[in-house]
PDB file of N, CA and C in Angstrom:
ATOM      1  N   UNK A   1     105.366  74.846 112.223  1.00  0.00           N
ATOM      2  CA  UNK A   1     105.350  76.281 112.437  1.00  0.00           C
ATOM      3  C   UNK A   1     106.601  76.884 111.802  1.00  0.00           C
ATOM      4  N   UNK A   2     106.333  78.030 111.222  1.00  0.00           N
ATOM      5  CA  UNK A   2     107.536  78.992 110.467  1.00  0.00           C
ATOM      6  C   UNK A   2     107.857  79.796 111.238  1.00  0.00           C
ATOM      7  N   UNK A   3     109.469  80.195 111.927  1.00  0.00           N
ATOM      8  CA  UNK A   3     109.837  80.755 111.880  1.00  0.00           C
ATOM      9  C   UNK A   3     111.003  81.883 110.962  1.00  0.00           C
ATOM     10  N   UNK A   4     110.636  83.429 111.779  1.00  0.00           N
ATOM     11  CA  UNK A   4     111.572  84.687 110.868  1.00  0.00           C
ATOM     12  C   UNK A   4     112.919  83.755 111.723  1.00  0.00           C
ATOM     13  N   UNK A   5     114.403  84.771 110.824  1.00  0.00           N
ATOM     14  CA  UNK A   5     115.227  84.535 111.260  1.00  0.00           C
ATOM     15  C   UNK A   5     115.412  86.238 111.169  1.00  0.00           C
ATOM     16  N   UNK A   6     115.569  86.480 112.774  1.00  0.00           N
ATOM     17  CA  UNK A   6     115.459  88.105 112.883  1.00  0.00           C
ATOM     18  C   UNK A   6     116.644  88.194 114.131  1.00  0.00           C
ATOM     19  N   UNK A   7     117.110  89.358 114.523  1.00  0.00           N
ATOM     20  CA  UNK A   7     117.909  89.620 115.717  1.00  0.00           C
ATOM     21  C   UNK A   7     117.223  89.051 116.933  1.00  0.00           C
ATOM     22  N   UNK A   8     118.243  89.223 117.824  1.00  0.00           N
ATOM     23  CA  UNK A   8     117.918  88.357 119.198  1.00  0.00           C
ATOM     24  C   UNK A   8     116.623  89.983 119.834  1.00  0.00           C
ATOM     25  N   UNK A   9     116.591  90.607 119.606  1.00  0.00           N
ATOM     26  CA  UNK A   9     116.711  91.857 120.986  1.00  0.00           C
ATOM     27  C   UNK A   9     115.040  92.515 119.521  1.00  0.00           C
ATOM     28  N   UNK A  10     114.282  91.616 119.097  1.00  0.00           N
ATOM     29  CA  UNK A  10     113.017  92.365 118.565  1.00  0.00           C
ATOM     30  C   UNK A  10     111.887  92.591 119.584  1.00  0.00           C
ATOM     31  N   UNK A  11     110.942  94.167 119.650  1.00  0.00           N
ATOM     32  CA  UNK A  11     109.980  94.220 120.548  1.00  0.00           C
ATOM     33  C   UNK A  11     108.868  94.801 119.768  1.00  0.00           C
ATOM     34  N   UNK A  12     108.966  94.491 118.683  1.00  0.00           N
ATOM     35  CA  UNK A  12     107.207  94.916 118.186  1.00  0.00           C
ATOM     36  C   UNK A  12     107.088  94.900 116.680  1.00  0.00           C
ATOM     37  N   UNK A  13     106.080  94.582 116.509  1.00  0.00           N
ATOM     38  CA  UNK A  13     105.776  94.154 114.820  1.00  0.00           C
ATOM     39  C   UNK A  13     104.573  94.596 114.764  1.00  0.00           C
ATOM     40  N   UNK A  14     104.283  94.337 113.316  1.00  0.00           N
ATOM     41  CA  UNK A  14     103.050  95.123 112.665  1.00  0.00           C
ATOM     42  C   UNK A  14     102.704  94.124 111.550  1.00  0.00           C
ATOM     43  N   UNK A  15     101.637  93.269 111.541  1.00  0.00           N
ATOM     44  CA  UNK A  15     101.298  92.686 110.423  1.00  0.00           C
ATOM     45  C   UNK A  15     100.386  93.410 109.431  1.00  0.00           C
ATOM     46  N   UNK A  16     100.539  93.344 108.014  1.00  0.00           N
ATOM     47  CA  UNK A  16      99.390  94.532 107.675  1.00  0.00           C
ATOM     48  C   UNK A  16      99.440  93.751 105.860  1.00  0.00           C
ATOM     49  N   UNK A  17      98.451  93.403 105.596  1.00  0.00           N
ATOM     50  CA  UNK A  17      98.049  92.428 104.046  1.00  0.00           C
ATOM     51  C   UNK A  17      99.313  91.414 104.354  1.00  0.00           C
ATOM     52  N   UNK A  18     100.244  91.685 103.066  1.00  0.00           N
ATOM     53  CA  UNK A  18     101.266  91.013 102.891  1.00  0.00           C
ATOM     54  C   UNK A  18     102.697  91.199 103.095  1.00  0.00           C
ATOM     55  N   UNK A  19     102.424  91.655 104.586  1.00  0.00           N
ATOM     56  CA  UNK A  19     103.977  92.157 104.501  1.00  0.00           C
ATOM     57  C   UNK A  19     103.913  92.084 106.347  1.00  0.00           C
ATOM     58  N   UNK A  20     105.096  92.209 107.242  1.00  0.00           N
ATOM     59  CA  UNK A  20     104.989  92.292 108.517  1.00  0.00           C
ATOM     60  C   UNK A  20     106.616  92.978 108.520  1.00  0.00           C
ATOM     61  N   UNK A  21     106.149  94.059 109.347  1.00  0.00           N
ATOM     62  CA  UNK A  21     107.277  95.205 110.024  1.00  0.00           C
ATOM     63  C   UNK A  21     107.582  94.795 111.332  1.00  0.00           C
ATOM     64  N   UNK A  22     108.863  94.459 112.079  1.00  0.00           N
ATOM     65  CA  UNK A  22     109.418  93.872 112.918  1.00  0.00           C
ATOM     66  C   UNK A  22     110.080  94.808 113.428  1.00  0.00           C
ATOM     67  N   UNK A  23     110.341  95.733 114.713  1.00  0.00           N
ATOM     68  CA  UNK A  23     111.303  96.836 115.026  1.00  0.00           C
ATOM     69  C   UNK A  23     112.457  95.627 115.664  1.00  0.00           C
ATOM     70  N   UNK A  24     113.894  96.372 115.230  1.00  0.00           N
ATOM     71  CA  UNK A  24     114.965  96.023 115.832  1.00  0.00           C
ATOM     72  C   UNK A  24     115.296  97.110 116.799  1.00  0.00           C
ATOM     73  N   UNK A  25     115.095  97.003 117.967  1.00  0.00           N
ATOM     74  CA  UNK A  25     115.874  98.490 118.871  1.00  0.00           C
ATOM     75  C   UNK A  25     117.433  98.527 118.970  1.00  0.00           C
ATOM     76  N   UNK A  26     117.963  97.257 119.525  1.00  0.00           N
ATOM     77  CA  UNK A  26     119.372  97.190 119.441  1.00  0.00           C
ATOM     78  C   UNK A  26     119.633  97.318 118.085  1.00  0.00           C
ATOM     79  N   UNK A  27     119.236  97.453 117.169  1.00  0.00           N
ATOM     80  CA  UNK A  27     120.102  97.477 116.150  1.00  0.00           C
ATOM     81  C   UNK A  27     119.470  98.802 115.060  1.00  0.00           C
ATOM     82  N   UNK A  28     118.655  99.254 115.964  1.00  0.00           N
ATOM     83  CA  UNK A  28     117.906 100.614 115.003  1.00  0.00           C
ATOM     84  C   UNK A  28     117.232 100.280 113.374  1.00  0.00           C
ATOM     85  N   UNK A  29     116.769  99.340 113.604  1.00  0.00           N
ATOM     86  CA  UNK A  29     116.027  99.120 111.995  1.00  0.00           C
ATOM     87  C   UNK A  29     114.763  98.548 111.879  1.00  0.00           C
ATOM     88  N   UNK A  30     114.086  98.826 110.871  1.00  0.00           N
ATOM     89  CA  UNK A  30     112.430  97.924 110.875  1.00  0.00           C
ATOM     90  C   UNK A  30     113.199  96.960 109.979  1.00  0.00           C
ATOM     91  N   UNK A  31     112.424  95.461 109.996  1.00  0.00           N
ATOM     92  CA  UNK A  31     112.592  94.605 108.994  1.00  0.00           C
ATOM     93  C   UNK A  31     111.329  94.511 108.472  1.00  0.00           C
ATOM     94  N   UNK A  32     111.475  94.505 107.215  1.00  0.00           N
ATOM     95  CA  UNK A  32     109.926  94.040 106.509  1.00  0.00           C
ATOM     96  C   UNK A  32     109.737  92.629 106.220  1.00  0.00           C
ATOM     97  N   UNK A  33     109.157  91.748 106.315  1.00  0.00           N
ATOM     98  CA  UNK A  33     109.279  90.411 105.966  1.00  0.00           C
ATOM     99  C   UNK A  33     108.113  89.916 105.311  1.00  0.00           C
ATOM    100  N   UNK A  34     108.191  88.928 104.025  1.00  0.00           N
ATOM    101  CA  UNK A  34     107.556  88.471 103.110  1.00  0.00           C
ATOM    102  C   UNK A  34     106.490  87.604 103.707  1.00  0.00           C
ATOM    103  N   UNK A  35     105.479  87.260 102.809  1.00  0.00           N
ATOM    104  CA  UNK A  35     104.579  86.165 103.623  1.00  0.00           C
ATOM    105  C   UNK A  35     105.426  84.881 104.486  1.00  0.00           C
ATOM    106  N   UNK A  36     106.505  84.550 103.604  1.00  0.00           N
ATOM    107  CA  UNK A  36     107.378  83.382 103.852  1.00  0.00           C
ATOM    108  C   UNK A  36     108.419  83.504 104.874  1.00  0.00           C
ATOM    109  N   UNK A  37     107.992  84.849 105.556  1.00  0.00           N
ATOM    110  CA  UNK A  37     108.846  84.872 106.656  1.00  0.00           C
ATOM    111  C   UNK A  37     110.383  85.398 106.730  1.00  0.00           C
ATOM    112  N   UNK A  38     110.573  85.706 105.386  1.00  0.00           N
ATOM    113  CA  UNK A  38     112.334  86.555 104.638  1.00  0.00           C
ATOM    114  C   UNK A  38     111.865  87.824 104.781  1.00  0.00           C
ATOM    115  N   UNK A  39     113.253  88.086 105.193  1.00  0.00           N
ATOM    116  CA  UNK A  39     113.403  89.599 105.261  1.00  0.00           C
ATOM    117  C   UNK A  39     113.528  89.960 104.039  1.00  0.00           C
ATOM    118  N   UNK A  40     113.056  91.166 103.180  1.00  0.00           N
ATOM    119  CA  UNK A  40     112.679  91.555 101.713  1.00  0.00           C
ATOM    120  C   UNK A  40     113.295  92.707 101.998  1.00  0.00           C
ATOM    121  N   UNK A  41     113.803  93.540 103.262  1.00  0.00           N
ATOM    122  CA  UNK A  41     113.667  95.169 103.152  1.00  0.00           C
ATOM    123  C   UNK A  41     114.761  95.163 104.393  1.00  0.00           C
ATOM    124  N   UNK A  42     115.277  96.562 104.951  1.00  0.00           N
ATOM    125  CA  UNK A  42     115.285  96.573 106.090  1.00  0.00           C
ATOM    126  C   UNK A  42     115.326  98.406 105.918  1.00  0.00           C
ATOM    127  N   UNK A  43     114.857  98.777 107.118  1.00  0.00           N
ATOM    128  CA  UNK A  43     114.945 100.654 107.024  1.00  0.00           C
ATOM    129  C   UNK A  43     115.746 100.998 107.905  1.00  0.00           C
ATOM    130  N   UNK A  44     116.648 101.629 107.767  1.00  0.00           N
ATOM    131  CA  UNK A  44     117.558 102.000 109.107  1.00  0.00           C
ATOM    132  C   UNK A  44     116.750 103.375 109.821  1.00  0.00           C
ATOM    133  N   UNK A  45     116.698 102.988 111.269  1.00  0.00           N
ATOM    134  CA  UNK A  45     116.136 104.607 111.838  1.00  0.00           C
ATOM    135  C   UNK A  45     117.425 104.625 112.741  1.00  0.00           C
ATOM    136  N   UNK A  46     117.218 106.219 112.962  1.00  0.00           N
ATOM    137  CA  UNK A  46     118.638 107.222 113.800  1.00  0.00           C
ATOM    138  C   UNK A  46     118.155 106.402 114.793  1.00  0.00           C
ATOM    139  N   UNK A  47     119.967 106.356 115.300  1.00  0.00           N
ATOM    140  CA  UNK A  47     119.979 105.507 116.522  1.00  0.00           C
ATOM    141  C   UNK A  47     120.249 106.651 118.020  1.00  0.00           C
ATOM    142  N   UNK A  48     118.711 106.920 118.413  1.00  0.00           N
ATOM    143  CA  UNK A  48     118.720 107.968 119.073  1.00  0.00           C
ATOM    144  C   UNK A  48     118.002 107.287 120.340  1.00  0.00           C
ATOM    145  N   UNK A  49     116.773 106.206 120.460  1.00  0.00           N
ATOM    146  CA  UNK A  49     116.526 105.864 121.785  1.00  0.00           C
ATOM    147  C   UNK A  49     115.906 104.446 121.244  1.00  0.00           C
ATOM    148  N   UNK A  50     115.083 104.417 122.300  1.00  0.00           N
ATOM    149  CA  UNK A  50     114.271 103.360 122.517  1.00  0.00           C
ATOM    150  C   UNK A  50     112.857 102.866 121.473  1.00  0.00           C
ATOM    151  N   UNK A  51     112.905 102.577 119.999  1.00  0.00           N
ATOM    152  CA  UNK A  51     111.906 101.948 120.117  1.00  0.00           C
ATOM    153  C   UNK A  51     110.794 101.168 120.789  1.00  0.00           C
ATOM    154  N   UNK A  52     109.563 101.175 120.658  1.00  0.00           N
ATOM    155  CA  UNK A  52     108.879 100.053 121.243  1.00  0.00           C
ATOM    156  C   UNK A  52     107.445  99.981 120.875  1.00  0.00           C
ATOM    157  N   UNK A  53     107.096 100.830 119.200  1.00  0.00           N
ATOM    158  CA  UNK A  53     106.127 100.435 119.442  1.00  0.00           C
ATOM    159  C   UNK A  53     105.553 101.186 117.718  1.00  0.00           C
ATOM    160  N   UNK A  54     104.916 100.620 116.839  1.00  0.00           N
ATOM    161  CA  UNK A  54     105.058 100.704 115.165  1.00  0.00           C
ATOM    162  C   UNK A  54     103.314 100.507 114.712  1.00  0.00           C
ATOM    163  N   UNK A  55     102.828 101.604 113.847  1.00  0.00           N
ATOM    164  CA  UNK A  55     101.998 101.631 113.520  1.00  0.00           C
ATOM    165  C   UNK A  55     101.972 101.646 112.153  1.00  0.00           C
ATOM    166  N   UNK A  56     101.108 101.817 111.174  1.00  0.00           N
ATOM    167  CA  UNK A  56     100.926 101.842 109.760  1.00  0.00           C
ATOM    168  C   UNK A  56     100.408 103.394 109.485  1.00  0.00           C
ATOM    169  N   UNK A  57     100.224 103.892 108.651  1.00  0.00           N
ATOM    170  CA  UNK A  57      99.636 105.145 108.108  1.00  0.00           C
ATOM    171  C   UNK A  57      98.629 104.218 107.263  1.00  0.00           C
ATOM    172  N   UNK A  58      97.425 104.756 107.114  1.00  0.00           N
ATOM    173  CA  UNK A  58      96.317 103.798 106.492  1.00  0.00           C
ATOM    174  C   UNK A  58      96.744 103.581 105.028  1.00  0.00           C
ATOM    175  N   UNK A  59      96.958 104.033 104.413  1.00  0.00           N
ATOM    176  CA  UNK A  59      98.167 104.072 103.107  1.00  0.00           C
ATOM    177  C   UNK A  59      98.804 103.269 102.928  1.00  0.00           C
ATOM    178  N   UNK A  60      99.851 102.770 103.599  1.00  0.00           N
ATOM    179  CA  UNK A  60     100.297 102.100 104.011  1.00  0.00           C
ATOM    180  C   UNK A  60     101.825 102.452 103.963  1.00  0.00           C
ATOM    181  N   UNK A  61     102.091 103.433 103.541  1.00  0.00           N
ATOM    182  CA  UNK A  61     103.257 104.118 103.406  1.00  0.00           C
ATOM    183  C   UNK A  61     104.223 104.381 104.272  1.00  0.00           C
ATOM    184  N   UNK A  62     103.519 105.147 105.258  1.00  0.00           N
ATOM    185  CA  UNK A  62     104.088 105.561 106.439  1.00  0.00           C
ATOM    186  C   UNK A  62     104.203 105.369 107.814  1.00  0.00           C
ATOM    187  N   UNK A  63     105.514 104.737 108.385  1.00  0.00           N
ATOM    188  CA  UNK A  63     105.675 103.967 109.542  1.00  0.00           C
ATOM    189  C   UNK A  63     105.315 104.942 111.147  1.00  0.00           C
ATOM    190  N   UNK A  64     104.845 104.798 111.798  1.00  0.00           N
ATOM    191  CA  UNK A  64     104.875 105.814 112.582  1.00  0.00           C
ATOM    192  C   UNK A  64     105.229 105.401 114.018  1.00  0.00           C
ATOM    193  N   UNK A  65     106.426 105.691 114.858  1.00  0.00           N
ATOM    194  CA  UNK A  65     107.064 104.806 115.442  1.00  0.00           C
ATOM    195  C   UNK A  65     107.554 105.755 116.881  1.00  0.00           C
ATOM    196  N   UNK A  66     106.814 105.022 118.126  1.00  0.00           N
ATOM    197  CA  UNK A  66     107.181 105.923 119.462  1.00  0.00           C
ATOM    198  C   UNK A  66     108.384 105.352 119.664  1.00  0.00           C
ATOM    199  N   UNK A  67     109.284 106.773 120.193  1.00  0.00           N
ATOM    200  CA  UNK A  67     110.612 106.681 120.649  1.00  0.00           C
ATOM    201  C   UNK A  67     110.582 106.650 122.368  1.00  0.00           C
ATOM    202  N   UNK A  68     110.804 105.749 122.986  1.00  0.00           N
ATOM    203  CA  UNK A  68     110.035 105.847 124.628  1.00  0.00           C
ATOM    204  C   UNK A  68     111.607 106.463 125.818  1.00  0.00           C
ATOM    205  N   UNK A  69     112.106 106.780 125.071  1.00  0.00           N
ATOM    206  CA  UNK A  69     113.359 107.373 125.735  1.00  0.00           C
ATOM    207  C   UNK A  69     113.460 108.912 125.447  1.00  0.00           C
ATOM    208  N   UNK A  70     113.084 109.466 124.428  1.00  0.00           N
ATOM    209  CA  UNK A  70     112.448 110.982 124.350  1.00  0.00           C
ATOM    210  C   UNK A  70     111.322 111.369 123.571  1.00  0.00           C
ATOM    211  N   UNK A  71     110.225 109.988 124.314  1.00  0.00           N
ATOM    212  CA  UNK A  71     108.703 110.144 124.174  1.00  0.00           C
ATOM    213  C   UNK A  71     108.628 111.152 123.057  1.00  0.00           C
ATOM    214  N   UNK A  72     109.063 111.249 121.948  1.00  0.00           N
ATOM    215  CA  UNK A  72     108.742 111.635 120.155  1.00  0.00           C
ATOM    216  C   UNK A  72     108.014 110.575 119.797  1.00  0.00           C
ATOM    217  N   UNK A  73     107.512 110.714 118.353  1.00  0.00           N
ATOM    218  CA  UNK A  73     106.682 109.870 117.675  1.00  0.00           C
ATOM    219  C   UNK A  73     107.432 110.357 116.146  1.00  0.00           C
ATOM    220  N   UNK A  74     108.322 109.446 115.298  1.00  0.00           N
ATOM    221  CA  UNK A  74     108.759 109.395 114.374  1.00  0.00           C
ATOM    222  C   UNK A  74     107.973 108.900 113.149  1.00  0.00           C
ATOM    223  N   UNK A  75     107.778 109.758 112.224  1.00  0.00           N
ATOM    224  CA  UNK A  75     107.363 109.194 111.350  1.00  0.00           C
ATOM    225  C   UNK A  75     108.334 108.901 109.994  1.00  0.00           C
ATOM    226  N   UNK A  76     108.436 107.781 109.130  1.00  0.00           N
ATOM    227  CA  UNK A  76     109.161 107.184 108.414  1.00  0.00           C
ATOM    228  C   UNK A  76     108.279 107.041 106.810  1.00  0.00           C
ATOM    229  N   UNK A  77     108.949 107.041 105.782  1.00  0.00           N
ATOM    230  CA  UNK A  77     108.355 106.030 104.473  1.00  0.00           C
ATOM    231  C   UNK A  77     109.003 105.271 104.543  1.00  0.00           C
ATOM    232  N   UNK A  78     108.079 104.411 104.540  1.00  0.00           N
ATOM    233  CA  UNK A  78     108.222 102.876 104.134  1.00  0.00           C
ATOM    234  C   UNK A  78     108.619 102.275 102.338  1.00  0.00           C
ATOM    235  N   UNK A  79     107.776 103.292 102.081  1.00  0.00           N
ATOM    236  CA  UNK A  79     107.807 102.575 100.614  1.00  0.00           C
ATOM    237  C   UNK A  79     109.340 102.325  99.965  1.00  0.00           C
ATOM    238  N   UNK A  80     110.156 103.270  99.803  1.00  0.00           N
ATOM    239  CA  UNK A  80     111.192 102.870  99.567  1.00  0.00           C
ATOM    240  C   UNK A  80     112.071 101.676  99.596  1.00  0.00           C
TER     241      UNK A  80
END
């Protein structure tokens, strides 16, 4: 079995074709990671609350991400 080598404190991912989005809350960032399990990317989001929970835009572009500490819904590009 393969493991990511990701932060201690991850609560939600998103697998989607070839790529998987990992939220860091303690550390405010998505990781994107390769089939092989490497981090390829990372996105920094404002470190304003609580992640916990990451969707796709059918596109695949756009991250769309509940903040559960002031219940917002952030939306992000990914592509970059």
């Amino acid at each position: 079995m393969d493991f990511a080598k990701l932060p201690d404190k991850t609560n939600a991912f998103l697998a989607l074709k070839d790529k998987i989005y990992v939220i860091a809350s303690d550390q405010y960032k998505i990781f994107v990671l390769n089939n092989n399990y490497e981090i390829t990317k990372s996105i920094d989001l404002e470190p304003l609350g609580y992640y916990n929970n990451i969707i796709l835009s059918e596109n695949g572009k756009q991250a769309i991400i509940t903040d559960i500490s002031s219940k917002e819904i952030n939306i992000l590009d990914v592509t970059n």
